[in-house]
N, C-alpha and C. Protein backbone atom coordinates (compact mmCIF):
# COMPACT_ATOMS: atom_id res chain seq x y z
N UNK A 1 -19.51 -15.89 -2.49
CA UNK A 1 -19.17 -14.74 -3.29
C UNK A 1 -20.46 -14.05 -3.75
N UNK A 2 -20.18 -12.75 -4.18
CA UNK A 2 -21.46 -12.10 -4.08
C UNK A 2 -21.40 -11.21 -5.48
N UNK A 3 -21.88 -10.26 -6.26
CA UNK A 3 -22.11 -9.53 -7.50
C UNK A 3 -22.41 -8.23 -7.34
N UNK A 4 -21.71 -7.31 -7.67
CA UNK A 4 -22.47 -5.70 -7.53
C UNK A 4 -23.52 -5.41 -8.43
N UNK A 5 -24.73 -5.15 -8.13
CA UNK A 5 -25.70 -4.95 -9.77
C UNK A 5 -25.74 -3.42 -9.60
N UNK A 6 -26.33 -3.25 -10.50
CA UNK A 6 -26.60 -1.51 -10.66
C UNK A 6 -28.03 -1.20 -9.56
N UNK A 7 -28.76 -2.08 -9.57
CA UNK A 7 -29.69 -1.57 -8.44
C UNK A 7 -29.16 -1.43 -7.06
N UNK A 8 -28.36 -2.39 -7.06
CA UNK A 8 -26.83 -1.99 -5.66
C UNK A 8 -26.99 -0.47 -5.11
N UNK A 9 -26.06 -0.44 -6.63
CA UNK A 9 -25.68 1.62 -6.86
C UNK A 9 -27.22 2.25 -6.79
N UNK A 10 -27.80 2.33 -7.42
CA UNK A 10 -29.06 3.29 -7.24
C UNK A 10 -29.39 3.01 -6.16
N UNK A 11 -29.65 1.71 -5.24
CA UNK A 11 -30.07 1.91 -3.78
C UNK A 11 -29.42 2.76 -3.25
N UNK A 12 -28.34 2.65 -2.73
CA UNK A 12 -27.56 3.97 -2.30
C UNK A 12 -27.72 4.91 -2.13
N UNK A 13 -27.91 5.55 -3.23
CA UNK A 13 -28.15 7.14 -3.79
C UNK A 13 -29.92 7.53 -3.59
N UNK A 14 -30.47 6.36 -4.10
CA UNK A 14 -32.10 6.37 -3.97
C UNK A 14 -32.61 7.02 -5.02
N UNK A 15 -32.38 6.51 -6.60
CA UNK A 15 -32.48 6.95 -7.90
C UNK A 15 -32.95 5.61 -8.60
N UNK A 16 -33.59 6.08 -9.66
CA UNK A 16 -34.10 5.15 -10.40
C UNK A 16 -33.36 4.87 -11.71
N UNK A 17 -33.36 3.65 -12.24
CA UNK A 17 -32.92 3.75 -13.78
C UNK A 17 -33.60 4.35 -15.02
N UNK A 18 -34.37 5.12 -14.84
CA UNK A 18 -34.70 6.68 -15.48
C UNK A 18 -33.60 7.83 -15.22
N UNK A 19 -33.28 7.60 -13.61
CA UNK A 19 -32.29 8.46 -13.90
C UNK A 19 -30.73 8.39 -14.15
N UNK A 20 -30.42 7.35 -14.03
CA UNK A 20 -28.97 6.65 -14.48
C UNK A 20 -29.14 5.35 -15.53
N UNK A 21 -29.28 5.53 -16.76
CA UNK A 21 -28.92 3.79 -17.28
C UNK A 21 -27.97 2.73 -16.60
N UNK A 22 -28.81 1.69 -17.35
CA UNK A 22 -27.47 0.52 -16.76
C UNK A 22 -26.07 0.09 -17.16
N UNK A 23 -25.64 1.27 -18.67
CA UNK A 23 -25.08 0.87 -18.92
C UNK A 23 -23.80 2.24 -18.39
N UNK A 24 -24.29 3.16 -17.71
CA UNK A 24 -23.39 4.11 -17.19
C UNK A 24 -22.80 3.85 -16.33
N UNK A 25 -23.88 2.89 -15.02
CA UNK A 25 -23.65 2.40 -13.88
C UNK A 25 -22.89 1.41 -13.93
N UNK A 26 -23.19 0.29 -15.60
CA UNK A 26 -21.78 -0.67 -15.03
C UNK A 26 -20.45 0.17 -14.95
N UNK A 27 -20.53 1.26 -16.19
CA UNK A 27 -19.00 1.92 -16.10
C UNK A 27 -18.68 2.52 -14.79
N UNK A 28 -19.63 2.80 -14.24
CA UNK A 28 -18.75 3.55 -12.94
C UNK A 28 -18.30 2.01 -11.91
N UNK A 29 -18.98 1.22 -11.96
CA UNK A 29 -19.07 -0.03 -11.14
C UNK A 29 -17.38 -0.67 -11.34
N UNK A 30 -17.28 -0.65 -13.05
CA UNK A 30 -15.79 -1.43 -13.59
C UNK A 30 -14.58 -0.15 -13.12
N UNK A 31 -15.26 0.92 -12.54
CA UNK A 31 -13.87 2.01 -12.47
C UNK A 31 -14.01 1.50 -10.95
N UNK A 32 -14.68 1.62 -10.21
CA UNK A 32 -15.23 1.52 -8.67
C UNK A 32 -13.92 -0.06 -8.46
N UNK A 33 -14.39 -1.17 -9.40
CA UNK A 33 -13.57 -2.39 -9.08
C UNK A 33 -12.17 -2.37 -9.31
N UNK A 34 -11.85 -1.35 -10.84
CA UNK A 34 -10.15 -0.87 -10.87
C UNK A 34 -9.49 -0.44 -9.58
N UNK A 35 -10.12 0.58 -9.19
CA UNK A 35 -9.77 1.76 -7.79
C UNK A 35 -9.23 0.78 -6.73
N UNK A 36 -10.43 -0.53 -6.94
CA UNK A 36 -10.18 -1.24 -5.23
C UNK A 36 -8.87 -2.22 -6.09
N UNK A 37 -8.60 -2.65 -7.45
CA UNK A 37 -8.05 -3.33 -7.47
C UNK A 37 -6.67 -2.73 -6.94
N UNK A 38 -6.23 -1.68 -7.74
CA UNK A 38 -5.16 -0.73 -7.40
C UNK A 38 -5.00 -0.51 -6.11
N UNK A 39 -6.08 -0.14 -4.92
CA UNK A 39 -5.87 -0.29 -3.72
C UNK A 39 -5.33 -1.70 -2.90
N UNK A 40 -5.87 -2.43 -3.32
CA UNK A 40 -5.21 -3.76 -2.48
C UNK A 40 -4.31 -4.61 -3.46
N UNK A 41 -3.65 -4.31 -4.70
CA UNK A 41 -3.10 -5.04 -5.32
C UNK A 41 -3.30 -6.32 -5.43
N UNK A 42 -4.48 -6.55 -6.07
CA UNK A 42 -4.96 -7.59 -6.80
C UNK A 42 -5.91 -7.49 -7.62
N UNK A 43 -6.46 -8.46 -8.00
CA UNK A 43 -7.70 -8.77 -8.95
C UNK A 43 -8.80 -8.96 -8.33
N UNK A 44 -9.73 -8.23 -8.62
CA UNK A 44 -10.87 -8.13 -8.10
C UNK A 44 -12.30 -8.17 -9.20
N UNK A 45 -13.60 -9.15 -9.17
CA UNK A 45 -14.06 -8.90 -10.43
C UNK A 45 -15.44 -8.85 -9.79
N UNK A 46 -15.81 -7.85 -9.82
CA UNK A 46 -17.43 -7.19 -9.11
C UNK A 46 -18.23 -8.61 -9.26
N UNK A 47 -18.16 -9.35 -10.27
CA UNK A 47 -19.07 -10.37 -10.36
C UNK A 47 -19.28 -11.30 -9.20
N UNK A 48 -18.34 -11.47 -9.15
CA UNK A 48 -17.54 -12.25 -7.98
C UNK A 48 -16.35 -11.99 -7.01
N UNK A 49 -17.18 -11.40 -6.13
CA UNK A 49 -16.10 -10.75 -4.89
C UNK A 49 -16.52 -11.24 -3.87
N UNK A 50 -16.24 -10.50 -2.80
CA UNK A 50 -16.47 -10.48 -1.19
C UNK A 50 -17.46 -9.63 -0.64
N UNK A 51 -18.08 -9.78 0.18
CA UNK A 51 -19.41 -8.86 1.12
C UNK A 51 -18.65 -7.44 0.95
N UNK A 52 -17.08 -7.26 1.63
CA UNK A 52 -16.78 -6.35 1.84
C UNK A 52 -16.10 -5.43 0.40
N UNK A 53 -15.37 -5.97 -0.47
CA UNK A 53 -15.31 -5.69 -1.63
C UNK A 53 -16.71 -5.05 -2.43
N UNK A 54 -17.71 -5.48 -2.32
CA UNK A 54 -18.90 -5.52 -3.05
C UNK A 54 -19.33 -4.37 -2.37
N UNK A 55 -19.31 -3.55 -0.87
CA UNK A 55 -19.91 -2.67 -0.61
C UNK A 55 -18.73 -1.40 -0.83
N UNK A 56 -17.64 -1.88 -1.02
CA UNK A 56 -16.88 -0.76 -1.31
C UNK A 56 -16.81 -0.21 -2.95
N UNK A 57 -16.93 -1.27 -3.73
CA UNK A 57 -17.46 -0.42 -5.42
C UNK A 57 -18.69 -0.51 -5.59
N UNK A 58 -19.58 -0.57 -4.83
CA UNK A 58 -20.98 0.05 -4.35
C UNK A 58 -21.20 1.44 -4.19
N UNK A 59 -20.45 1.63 -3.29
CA UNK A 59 -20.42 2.83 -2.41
C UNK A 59 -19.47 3.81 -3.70
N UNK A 60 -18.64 3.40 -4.07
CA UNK A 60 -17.62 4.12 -4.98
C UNK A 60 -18.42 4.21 -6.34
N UNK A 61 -18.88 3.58 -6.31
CA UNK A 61 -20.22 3.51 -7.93
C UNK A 61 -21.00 4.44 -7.37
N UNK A 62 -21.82 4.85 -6.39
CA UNK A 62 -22.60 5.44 -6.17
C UNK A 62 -21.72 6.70 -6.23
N UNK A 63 -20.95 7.28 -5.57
CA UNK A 63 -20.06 7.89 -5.53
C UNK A 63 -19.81 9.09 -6.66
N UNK A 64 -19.56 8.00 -7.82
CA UNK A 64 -19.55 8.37 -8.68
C UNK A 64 -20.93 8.60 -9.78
N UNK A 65 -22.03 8.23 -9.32
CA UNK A 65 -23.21 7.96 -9.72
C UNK A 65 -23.78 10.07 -9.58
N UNK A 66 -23.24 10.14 -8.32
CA UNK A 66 -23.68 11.62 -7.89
C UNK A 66 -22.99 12.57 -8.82
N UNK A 67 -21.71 12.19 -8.69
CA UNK A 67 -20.94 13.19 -9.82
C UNK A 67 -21.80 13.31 -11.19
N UNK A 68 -21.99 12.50 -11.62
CA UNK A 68 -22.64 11.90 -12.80
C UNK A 68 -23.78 13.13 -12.76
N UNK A 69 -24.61 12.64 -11.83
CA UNK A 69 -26.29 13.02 -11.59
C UNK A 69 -25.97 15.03 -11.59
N UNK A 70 -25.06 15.07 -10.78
CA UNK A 70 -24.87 16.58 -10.58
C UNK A 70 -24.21 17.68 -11.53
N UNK A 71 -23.64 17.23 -12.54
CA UNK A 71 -22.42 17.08 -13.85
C UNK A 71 -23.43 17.01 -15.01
N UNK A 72 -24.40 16.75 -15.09
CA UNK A 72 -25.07 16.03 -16.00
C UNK A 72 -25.26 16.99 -17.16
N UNK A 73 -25.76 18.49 -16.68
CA UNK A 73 -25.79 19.79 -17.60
C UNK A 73 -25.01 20.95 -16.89
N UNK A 74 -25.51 22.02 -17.09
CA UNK A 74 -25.13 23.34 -16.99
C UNK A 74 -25.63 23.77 -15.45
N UNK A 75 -27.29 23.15 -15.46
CA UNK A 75 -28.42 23.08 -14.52
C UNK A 75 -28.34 22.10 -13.47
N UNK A 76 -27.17 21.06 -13.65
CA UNK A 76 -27.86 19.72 -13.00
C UNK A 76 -29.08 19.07 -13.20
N UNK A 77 -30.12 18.41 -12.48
CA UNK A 77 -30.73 17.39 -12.42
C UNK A 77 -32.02 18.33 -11.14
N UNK A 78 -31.94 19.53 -10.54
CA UNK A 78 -32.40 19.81 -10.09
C UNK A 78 -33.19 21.37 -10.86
N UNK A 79 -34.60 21.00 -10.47
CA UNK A 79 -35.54 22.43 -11.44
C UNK A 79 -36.83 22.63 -10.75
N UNK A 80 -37.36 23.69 -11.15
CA UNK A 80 -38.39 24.28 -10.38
C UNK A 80 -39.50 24.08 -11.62
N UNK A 81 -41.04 23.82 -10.61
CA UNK A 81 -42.02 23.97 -11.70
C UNK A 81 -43.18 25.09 -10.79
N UNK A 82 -42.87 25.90 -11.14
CA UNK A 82 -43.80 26.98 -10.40
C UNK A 82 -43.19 27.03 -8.77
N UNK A 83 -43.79 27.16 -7.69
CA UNK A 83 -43.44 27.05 -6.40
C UNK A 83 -42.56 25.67 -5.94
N UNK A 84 -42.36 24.74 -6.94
CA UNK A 84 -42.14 23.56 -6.48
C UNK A 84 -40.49 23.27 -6.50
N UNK A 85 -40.09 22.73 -5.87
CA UNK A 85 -38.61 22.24 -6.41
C UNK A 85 -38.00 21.03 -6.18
N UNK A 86 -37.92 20.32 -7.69
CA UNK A 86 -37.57 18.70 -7.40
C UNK A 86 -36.05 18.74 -7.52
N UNK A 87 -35.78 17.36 -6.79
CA UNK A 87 -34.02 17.28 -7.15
C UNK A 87 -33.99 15.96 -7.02
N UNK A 88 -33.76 15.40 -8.38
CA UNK A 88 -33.00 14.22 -8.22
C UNK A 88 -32.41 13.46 -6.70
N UNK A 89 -31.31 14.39 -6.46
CA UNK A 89 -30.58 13.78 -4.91
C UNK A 89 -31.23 14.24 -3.93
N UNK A 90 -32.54 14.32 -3.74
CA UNK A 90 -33.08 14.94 -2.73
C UNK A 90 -32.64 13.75 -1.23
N UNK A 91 -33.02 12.66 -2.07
CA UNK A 91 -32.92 11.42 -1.02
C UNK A 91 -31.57 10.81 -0.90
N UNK A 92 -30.49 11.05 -1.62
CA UNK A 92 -29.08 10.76 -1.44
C UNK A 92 -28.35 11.05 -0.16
N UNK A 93 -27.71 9.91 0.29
CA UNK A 93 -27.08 10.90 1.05
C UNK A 93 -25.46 11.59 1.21
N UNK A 94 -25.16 12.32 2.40
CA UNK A 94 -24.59 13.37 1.90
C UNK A 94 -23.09 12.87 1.40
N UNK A 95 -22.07 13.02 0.51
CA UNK A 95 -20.92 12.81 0.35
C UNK A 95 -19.99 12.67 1.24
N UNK A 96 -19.94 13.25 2.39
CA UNK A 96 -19.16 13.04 3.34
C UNK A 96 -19.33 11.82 4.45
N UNK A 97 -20.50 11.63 3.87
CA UNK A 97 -20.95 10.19 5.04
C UNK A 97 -20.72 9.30 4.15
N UNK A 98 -20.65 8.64 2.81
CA UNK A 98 -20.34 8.01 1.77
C UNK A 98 -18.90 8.31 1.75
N UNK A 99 -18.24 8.78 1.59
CA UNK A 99 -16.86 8.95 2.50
C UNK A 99 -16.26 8.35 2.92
N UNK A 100 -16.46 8.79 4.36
CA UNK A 100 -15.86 7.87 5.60
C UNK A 100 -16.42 6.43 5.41
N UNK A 101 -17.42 6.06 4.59
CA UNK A 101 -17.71 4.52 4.66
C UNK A 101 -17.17 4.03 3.85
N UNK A 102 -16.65 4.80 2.83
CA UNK A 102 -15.70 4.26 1.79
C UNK A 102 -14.21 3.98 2.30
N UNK A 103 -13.82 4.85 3.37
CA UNK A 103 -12.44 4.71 4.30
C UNK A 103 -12.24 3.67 4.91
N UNK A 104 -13.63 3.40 5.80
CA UNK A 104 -14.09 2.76 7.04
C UNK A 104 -13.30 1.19 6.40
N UNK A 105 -14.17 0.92 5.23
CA UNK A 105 -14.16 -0.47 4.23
C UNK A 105 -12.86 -0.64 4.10
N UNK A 106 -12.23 0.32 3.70
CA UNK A 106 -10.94 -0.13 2.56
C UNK A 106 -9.80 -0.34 3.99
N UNK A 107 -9.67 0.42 4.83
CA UNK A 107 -9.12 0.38 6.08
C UNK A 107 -9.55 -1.60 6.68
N UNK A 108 -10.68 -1.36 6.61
CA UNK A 108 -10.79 -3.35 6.99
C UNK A 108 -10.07 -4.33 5.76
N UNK A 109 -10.27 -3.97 4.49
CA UNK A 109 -9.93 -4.96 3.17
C UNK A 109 -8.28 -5.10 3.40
N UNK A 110 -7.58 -3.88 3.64
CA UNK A 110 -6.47 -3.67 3.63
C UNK A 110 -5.59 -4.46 4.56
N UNK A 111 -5.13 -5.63 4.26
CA UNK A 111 -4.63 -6.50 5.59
C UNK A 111 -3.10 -6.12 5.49
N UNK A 112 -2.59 -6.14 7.11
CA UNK A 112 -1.35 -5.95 7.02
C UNK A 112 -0.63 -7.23 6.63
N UNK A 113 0.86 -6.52 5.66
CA UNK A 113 1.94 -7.73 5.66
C UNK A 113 2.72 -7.98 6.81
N UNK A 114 2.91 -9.58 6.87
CA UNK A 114 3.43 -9.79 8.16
C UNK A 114 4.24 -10.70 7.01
N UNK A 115 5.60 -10.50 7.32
CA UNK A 115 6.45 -11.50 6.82
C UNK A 115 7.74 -11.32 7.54
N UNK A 116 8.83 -11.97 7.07
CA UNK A 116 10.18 -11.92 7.54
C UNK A 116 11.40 -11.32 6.25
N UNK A 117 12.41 -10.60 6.81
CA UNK A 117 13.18 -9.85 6.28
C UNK A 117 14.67 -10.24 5.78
């Protein structure tokens, strides 16, 4: 069994804990583990999960890590200092590829019922 940490989530995205605390990231992490619990109907506890569990409220923490990062003001997280222009998510990548890997996962976790009627 394996643990989601918050450096998990910031790997992902490629952000530092300057720019997300740890205590934002567990919250998105404990919504990330609700989502999958609700998806596969059971109990699931980030501390102690599965390889594949663990990269799916990873990925869903991060997920939500961007919302966060992009949401943050009026401005976002992205600003100019003379000719220059930094952005937070410069190195993130794009939502739609975080996505489908979030599909990809839950599509494998998701085992079919086989029973009798």
């Amino acid at each position: 069994m394996v643990s989601v940490s918050t450096n998990d989530v910031r790997d992902v995205i490629n952000v530092s804990s300057a720019d997300i605390p740890d205590d934002k990231i567990l919250k998105m992490v404990k919504r990330a583990e609700v989502t999958l619990e609700l998806e596969l109907g059971k109990e699931i506890d980030y501390n102690s999960c599965s390889d594949s569990e663990k990269e799916f409220i990873t990925v869903l923490a991060a997920i939500y890590a961007i919302c966060y990062l992009t949401g943050g003001s009026a401005v976002g997280l992205s600003f100019s200092i003379g000719d220059q222009n930094v952005s937070v998510l410069s190195k993130a990548p794009p939502l739609d590829v975080l996505q489908s890997e979030l599909e990809r996962i839950l599509r494998n976790l998701k085992q079919p019922y086989v029973g009798s009627a």
